[in-house]
N, C-alpha and C. Protein backbone atom coordinates (compact mmCIF):
# COMPACT_ATOMS: atom_id res chain seq x y z
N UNK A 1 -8.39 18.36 -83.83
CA UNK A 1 -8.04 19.30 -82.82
C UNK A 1 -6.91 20.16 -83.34
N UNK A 2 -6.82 21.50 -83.13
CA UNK A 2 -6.16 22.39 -83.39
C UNK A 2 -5.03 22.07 -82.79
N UNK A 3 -3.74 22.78 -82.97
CA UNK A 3 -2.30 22.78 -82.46
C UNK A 3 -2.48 23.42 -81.37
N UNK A 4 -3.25 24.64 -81.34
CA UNK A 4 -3.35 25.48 -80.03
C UNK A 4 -4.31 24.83 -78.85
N UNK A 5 -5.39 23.93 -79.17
CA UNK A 5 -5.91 23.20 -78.20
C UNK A 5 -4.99 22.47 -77.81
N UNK A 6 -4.24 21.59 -78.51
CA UNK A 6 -3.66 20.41 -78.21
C UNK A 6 -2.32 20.88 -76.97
N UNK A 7 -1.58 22.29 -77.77
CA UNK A 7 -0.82 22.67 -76.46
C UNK A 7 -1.84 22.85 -75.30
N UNK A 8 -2.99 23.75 -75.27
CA UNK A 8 -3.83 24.41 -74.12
C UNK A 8 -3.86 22.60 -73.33
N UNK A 9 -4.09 21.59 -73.68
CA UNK A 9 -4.74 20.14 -73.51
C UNK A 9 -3.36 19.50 -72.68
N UNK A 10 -2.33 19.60 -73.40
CA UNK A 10 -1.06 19.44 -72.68
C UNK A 10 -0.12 20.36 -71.47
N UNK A 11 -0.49 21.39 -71.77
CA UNK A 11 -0.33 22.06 -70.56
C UNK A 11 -0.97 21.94 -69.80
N UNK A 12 -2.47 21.62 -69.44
CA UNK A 12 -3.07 21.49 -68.12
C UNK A 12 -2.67 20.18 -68.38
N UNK A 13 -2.82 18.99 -68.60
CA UNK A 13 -1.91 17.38 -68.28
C UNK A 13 -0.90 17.75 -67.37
N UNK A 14 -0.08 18.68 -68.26
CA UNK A 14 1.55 18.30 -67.13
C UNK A 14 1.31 19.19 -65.82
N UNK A 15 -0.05 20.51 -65.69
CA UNK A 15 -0.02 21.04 -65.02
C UNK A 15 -0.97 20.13 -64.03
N UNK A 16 -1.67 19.49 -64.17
CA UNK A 16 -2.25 18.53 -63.62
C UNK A 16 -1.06 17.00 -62.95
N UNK A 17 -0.23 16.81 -63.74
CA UNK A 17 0.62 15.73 -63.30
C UNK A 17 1.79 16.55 -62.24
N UNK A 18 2.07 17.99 -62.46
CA UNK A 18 2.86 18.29 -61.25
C UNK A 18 2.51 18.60 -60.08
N UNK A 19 0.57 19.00 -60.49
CA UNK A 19 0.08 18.82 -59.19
C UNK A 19 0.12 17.83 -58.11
N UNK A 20 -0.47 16.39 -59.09
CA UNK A 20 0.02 15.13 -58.19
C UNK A 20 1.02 14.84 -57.76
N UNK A 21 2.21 15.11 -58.17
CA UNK A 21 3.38 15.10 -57.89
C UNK A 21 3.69 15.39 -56.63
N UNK A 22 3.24 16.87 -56.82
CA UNK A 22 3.36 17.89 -55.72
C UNK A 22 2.91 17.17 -54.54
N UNK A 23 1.53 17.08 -54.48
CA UNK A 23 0.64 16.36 -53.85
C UNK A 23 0.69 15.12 -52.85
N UNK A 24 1.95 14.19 -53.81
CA UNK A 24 2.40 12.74 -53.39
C UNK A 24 3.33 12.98 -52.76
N UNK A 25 4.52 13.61 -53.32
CA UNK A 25 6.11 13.61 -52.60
C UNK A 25 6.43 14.79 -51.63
N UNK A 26 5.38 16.19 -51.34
CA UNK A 26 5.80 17.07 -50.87
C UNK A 26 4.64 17.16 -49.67
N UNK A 27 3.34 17.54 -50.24
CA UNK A 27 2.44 18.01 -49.41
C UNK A 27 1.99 16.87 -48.03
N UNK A 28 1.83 15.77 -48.91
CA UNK A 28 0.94 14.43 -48.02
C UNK A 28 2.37 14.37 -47.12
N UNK A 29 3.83 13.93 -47.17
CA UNK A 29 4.76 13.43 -45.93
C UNK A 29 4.84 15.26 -45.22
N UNK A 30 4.26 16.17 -45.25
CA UNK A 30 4.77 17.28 -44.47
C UNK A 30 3.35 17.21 -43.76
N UNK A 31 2.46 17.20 -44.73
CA UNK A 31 0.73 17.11 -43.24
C UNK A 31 1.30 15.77 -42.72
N UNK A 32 1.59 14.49 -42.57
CA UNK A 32 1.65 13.29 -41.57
C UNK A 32 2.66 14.24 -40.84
N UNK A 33 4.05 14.88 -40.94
CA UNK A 33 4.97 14.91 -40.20
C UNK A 33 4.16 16.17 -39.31
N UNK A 34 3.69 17.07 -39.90
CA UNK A 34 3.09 18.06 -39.41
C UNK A 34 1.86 17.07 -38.06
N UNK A 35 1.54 16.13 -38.62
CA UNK A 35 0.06 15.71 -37.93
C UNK A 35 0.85 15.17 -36.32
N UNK A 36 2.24 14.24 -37.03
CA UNK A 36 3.07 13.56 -35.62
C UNK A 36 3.38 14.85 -34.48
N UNK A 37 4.15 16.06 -35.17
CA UNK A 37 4.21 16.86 -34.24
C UNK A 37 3.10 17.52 -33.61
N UNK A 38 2.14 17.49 -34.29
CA UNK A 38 1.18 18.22 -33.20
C UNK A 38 0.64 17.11 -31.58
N UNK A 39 0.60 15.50 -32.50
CA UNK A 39 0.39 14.49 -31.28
C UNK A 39 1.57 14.54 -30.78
N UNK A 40 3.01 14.50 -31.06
CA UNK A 40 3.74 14.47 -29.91
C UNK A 40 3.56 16.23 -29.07
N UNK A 41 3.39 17.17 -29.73
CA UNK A 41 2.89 18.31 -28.34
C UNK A 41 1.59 17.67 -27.64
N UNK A 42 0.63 17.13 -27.73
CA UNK A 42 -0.80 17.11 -27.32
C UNK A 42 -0.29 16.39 -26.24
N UNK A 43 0.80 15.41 -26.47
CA UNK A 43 1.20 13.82 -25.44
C UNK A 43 2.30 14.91 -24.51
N UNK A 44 3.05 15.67 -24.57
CA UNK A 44 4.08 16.31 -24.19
C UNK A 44 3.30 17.04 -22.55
N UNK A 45 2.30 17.44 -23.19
CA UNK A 45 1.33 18.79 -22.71
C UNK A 45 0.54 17.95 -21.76
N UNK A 46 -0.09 16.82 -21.70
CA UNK A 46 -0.61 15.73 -21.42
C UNK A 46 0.49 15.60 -19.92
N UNK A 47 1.63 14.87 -20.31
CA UNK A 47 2.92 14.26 -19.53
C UNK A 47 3.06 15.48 -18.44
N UNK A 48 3.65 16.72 -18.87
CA UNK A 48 3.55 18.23 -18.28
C UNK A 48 2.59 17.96 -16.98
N UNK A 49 1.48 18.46 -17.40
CA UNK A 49 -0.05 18.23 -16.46
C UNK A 49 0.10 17.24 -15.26
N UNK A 50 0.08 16.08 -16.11
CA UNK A 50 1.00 15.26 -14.70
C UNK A 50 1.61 15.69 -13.89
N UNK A 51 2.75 15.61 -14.37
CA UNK A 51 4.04 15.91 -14.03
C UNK A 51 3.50 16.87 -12.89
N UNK A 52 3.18 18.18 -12.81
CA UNK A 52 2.67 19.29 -12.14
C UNK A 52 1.67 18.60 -10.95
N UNK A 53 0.69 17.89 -11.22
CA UNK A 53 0.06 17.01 -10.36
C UNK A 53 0.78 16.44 -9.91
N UNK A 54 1.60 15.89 -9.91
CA UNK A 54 2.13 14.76 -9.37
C UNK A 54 3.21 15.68 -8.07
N UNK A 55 3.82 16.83 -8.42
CA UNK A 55 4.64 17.42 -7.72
C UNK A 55 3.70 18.11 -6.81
N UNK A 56 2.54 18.85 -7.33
CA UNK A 56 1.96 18.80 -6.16
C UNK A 56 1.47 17.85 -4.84
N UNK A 57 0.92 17.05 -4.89
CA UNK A 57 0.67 15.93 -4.42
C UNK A 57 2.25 15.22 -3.51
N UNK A 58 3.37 15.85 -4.12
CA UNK A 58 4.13 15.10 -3.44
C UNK A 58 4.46 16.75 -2.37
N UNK A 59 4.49 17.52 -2.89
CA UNK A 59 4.63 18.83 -2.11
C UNK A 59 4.36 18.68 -0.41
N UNK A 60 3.37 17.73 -0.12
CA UNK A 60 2.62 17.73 1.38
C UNK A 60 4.24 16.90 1.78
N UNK A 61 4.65 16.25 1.16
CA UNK A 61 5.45 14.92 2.24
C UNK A 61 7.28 15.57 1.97
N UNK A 62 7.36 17.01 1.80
CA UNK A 62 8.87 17.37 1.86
C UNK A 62 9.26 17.15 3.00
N UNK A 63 10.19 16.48 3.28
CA UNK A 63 11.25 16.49 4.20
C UNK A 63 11.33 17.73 5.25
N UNK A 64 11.23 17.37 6.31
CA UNK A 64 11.32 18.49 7.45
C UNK A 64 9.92 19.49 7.79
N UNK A 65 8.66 18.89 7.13
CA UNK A 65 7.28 19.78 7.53
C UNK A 65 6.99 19.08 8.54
N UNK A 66 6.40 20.18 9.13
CA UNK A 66 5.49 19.39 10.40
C UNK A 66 4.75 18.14 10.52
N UNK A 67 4.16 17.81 9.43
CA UNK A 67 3.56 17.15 8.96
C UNK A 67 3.88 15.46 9.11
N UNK A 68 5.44 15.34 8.41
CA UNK A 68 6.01 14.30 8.43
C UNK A 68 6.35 13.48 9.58
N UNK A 69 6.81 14.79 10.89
CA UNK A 69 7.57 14.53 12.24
C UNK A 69 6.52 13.71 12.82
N UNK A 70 4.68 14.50 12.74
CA UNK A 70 3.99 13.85 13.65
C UNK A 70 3.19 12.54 12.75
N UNK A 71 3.68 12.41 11.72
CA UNK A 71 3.25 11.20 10.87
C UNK A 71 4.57 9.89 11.78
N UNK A 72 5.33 10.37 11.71
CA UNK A 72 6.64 9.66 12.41
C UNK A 72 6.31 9.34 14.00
N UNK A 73 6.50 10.49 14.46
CA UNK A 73 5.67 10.41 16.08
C UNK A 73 4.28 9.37 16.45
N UNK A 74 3.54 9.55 15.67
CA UNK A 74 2.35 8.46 15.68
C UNK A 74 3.18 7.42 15.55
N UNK A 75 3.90 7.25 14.16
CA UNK A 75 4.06 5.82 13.92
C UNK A 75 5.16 5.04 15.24
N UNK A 76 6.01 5.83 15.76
CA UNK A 76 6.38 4.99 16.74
C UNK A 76 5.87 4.88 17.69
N UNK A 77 4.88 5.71 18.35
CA UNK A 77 4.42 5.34 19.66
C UNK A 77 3.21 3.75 19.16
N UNK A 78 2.79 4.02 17.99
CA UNK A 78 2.35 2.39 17.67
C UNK A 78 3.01 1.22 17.93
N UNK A 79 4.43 1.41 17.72
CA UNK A 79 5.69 0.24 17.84
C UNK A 79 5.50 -0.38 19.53
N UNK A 80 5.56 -1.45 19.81
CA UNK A 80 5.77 -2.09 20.83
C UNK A 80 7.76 -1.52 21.39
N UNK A 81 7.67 -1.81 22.14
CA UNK A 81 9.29 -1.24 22.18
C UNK A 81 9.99 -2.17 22.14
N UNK A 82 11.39 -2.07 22.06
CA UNK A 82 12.24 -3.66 22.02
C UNK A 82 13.30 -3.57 20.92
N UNK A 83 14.15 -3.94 21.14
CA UNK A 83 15.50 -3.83 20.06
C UNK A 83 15.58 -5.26 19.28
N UNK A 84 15.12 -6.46 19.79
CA UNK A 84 15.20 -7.50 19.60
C UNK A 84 13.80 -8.14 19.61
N UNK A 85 13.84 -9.15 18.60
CA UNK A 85 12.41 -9.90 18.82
C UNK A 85 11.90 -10.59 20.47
N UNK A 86 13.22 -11.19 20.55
CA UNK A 86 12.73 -11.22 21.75
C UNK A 86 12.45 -10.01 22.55
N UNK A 87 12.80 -9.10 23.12
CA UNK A 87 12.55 -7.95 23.59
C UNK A 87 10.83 -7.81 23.13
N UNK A 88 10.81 -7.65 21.94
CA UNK A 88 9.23 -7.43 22.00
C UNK A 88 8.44 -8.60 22.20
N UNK A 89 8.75 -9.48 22.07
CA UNK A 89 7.86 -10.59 22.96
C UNK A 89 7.87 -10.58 24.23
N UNK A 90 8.67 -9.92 24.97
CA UNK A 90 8.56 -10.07 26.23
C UNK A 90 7.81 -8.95 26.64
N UNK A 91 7.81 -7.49 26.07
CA UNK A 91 6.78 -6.35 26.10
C UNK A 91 5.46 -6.80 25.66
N UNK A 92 5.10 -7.52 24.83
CA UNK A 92 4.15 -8.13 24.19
C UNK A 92 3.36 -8.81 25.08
N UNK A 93 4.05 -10.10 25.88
CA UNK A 93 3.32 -10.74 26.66
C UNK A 93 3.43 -9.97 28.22
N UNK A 94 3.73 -8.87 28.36
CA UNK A 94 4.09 -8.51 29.77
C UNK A 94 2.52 -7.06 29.49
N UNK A 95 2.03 -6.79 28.42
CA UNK A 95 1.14 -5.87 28.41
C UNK A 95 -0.21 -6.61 28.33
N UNK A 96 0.03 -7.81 27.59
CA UNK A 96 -1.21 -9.19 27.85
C UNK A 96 -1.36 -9.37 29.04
N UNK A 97 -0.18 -9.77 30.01
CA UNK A 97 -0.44 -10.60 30.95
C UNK A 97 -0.81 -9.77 32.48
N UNK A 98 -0.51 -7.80 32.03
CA UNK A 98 -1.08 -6.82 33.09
C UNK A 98 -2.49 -7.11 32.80
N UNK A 99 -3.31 -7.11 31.72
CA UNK A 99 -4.35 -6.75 31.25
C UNK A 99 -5.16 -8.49 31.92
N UNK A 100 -4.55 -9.34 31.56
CA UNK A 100 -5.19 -10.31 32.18
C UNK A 100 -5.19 -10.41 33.63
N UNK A 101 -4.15 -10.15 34.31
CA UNK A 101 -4.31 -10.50 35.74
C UNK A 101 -5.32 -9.89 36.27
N UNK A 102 -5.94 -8.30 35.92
CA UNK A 102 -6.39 -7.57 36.00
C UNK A 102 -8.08 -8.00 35.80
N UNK A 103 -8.21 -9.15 34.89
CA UNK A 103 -9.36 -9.00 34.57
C UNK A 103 -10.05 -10.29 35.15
N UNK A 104 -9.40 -11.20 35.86
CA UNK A 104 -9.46 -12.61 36.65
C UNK A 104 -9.37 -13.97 35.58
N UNK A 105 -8.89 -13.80 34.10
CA UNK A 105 -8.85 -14.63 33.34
C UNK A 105 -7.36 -15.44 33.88
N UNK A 106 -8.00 -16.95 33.76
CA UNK A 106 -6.84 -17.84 34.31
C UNK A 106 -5.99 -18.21 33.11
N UNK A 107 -4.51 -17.65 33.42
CA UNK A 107 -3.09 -17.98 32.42
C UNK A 107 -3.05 -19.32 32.78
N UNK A 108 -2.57 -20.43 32.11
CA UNK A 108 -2.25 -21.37 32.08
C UNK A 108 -1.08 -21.57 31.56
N UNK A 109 -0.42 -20.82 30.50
CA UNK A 109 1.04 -21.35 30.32
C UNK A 109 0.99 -20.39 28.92
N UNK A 110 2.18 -20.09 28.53
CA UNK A 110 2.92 -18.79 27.81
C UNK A 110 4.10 -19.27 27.30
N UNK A 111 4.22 -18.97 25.97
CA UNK A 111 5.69 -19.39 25.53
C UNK A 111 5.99 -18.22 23.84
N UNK A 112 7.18 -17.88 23.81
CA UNK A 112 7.34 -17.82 22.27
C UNK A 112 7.42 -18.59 21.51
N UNK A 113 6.73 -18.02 20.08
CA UNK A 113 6.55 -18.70 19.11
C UNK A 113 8.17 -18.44 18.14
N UNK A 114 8.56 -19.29 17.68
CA UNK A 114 9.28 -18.45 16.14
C UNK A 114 8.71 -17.51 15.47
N UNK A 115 9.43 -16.33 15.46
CA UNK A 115 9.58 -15.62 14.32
C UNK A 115 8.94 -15.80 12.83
N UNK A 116 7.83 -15.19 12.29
CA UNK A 116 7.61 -15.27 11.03
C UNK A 116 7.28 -13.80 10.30
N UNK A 117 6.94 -13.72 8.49
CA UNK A 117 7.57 -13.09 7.76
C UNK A 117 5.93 -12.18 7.95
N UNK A 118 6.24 -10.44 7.36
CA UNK A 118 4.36 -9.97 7.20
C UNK A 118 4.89 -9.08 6.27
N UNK A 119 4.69 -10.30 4.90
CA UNK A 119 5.38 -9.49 4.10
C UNK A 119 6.79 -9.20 3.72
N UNK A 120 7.45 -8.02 4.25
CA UNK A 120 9.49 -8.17 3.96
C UNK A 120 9.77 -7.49 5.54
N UNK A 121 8.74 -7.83 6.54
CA UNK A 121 8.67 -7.22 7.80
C UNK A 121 8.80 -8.68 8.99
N UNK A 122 9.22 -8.81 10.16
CA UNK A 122 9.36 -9.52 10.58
C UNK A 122 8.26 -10.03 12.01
N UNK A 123 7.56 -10.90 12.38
CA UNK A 123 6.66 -10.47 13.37
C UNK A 123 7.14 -11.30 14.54
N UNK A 124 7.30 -10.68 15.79
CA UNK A 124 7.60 -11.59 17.37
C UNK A 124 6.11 -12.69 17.28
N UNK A 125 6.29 -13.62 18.10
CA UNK A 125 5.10 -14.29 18.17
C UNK A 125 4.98 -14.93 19.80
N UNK A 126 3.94 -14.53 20.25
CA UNK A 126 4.19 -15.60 21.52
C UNK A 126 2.71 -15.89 21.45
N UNK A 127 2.07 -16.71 22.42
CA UNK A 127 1.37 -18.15 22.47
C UNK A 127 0.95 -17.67 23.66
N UNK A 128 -0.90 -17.83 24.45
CA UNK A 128 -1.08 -17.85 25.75
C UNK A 128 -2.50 -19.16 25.58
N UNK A 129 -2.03 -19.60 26.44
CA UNK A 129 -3.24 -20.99 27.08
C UNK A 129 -4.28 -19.90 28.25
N UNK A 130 -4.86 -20.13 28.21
CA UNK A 130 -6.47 -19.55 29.42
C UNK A 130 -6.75 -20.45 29.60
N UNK A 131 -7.59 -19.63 30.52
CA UNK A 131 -9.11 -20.43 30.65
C UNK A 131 -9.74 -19.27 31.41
N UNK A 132 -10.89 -18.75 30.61
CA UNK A 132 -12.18 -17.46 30.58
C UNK A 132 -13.02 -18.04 30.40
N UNK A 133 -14.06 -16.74 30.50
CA UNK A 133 -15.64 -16.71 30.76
C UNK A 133 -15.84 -16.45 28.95
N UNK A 134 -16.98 -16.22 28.13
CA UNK A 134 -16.99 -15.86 27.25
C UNK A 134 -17.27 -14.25 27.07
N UNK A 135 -17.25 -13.88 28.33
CA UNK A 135 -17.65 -12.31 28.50
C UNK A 135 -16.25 -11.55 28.83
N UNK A 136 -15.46 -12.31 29.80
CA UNK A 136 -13.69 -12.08 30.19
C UNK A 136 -12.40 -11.79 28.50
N UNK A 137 -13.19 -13.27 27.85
CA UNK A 137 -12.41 -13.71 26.57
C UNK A 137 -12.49 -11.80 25.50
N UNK A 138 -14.04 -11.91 25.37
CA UNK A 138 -14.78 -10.89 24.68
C UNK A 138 -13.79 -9.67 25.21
N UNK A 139 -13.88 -9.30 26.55
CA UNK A 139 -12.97 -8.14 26.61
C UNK A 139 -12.00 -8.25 26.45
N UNK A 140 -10.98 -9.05 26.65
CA UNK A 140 -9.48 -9.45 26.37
C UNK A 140 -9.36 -9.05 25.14
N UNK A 141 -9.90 -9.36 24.11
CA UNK A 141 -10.04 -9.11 22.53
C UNK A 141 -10.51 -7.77 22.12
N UNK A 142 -11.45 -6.82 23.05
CA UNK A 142 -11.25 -5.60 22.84
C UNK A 142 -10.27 -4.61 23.28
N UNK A 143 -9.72 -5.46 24.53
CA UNK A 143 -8.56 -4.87 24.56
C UNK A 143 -7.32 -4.69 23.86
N UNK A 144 -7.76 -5.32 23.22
CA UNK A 144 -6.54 -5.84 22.01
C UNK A 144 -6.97 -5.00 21.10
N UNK A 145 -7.49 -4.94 20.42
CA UNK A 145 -8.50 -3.97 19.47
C UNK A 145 -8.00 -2.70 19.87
N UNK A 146 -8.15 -2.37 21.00
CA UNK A 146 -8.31 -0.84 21.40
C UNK A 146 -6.90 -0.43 21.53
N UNK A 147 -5.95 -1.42 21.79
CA UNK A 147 -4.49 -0.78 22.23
C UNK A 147 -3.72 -0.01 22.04
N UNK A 148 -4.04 0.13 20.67
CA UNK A 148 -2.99 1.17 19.64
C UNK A 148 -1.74 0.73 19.30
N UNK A 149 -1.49 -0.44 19.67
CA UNK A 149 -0.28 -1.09 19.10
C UNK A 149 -0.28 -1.40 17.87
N UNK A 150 0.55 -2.31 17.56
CA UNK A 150 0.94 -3.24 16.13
C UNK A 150 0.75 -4.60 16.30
N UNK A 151 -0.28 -4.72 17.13
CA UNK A 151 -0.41 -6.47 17.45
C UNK A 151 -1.52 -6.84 16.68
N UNK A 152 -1.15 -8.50 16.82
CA UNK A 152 -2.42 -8.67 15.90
C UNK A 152 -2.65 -9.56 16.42
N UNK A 153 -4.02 -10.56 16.60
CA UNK A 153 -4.45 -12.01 16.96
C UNK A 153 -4.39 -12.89 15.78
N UNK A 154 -3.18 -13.19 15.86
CA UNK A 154 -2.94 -14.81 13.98
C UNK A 154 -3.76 -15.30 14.05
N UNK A 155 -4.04 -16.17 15.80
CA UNK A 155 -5.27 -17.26 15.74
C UNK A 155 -5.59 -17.81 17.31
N UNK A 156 -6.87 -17.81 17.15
CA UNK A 156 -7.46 -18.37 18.21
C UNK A 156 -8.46 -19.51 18.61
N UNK A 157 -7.85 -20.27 19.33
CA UNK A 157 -8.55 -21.96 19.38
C UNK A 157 -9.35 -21.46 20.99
N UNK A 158 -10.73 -22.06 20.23
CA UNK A 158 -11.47 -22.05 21.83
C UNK A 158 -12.22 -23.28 21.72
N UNK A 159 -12.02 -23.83 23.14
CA UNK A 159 -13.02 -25.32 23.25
C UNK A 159 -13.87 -24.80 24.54
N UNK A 160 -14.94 -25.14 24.29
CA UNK A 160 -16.45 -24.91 25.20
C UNK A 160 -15.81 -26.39 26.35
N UNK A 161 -15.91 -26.23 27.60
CA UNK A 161 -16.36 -27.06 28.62
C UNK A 161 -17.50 -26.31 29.53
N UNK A 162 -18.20 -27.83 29.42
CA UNK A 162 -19.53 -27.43 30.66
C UNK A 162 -19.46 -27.16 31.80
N UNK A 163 -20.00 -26.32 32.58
CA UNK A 163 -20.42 -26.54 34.28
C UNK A 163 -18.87 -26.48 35.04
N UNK A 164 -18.08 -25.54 34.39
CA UNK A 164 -17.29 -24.63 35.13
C UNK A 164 -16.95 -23.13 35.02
N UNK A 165 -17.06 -22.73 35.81
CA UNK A 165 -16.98 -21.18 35.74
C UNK A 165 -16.55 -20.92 34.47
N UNK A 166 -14.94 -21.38 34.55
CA UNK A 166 -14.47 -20.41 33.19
C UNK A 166 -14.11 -21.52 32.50
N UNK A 167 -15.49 -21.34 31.77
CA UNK A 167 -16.09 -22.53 30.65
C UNK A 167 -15.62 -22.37 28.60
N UNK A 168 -14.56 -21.75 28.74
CA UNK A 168 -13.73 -21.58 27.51
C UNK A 168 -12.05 -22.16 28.01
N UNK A 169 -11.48 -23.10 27.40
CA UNK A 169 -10.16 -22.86 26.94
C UNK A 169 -9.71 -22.30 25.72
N UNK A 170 -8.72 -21.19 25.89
CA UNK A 170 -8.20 -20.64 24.92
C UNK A 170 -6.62 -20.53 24.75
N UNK A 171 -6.47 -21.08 23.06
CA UNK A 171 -5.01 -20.68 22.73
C UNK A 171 -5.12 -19.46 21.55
N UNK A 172 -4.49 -18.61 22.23
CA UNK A 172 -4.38 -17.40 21.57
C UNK A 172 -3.03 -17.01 21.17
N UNK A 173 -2.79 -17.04 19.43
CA UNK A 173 -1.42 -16.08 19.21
C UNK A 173 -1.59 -15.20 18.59
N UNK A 174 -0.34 -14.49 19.34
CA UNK A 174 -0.46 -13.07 19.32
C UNK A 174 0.47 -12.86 18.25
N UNK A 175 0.85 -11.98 17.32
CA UNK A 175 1.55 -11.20 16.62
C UNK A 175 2.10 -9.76 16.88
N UNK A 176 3.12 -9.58 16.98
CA UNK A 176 3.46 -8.24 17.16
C UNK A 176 4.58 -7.72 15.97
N UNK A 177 4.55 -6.55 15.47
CA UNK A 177 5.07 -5.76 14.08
C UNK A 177 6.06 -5.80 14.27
N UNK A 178 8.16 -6.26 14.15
CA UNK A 178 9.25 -5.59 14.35
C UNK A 178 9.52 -5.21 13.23
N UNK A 179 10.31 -4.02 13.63
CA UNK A 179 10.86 -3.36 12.36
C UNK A 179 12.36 -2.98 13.14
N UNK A 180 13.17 -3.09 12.72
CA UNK A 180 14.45 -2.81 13.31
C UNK A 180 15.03 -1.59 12.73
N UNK A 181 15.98 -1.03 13.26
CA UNK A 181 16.72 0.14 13.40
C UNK A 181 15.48 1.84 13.30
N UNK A 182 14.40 1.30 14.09
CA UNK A 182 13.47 2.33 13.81
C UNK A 182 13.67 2.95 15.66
């Protein structure tokens, strides 16, 4: 090989080895850093979008729209009234016990229950003994249903007796929602 090949042969080598060079230490860490910034815009742009959704969506529930007052308005006329648990047990069993007198179902005896938890919320409890028809019972329970209160039926024990009118005994407790300083 000639002197002049052998330079032409060595110059593309080293021009070839500064390519790699180039290649390893400059080009390849600027495309990854180049590649991170484009995923952190794509994730940024992503978050954004949200973000915008999310403010819309909260847009309906600002403070002081109409909206909120009669979301509020509903929710208390649901509330039984009463400052105290007791207080609403006594509204509690005094809206039972219009609805029963009313309907010829025989009270037998009424008491509060203790206080238990619905959740980080607190519930009144009171207790009624009967004695109904299974058609009397049936409405009592839609009346309950239909009230629009915050009551609930925890539980109800019924025993069948024969060959008297009002051929159900029932213990029924009641639950009612307190929430204080509302």
């Amino acid at each position: 090989m000639s002197r002049i090949m052998r330079q032409w042969v060595l110059g593309c080598v080293l021009i070839g080895c500064g390519f790699l060079i180039w290649w390893a230490y400059v080009y390849i860490p600027d495309h990854e850093t180049m590649q991170e910034t484009v995923d952190e815009i794509d994730s940024s742009k992503h978050r954004y979008e949200r973000f915008i959704e999310k403010r819309k969506s909260l847009a309906e529930f600002e403070p002081g729209k109409d909206k909120t007052k009669q979301v509020l308005s509903r929710f208390s006329d649901l509330m039984v009234n009463g400052v105290t648990l007791d207080e609403v047990n006594s509204t509690t069993q005094q809206l039972i016990q219009q609805y029963i007198e009313k309907s010829g179902i025989e009270i037998k005896s009424y008491k509060s229950l203790p206080p238990q938890s619905w959740g980080e919320y607190k519930l009144a409890r009171v207790e009624f003994y009967l004695d109904a028809s299974s058609q009397r019972l049936s409405d009592l329970l839609d009346y309950l249903e239909h009230l629009n209160k915050v009551i609930r039926v925890e539980r109800l024990t019924i025993n069948y007796r024969t060959n008297q009118e009002n051929d159900l005994q029932v213990s029924l407790h009641i639950g009612t929602l307190f929430l204080e300083n509302i």
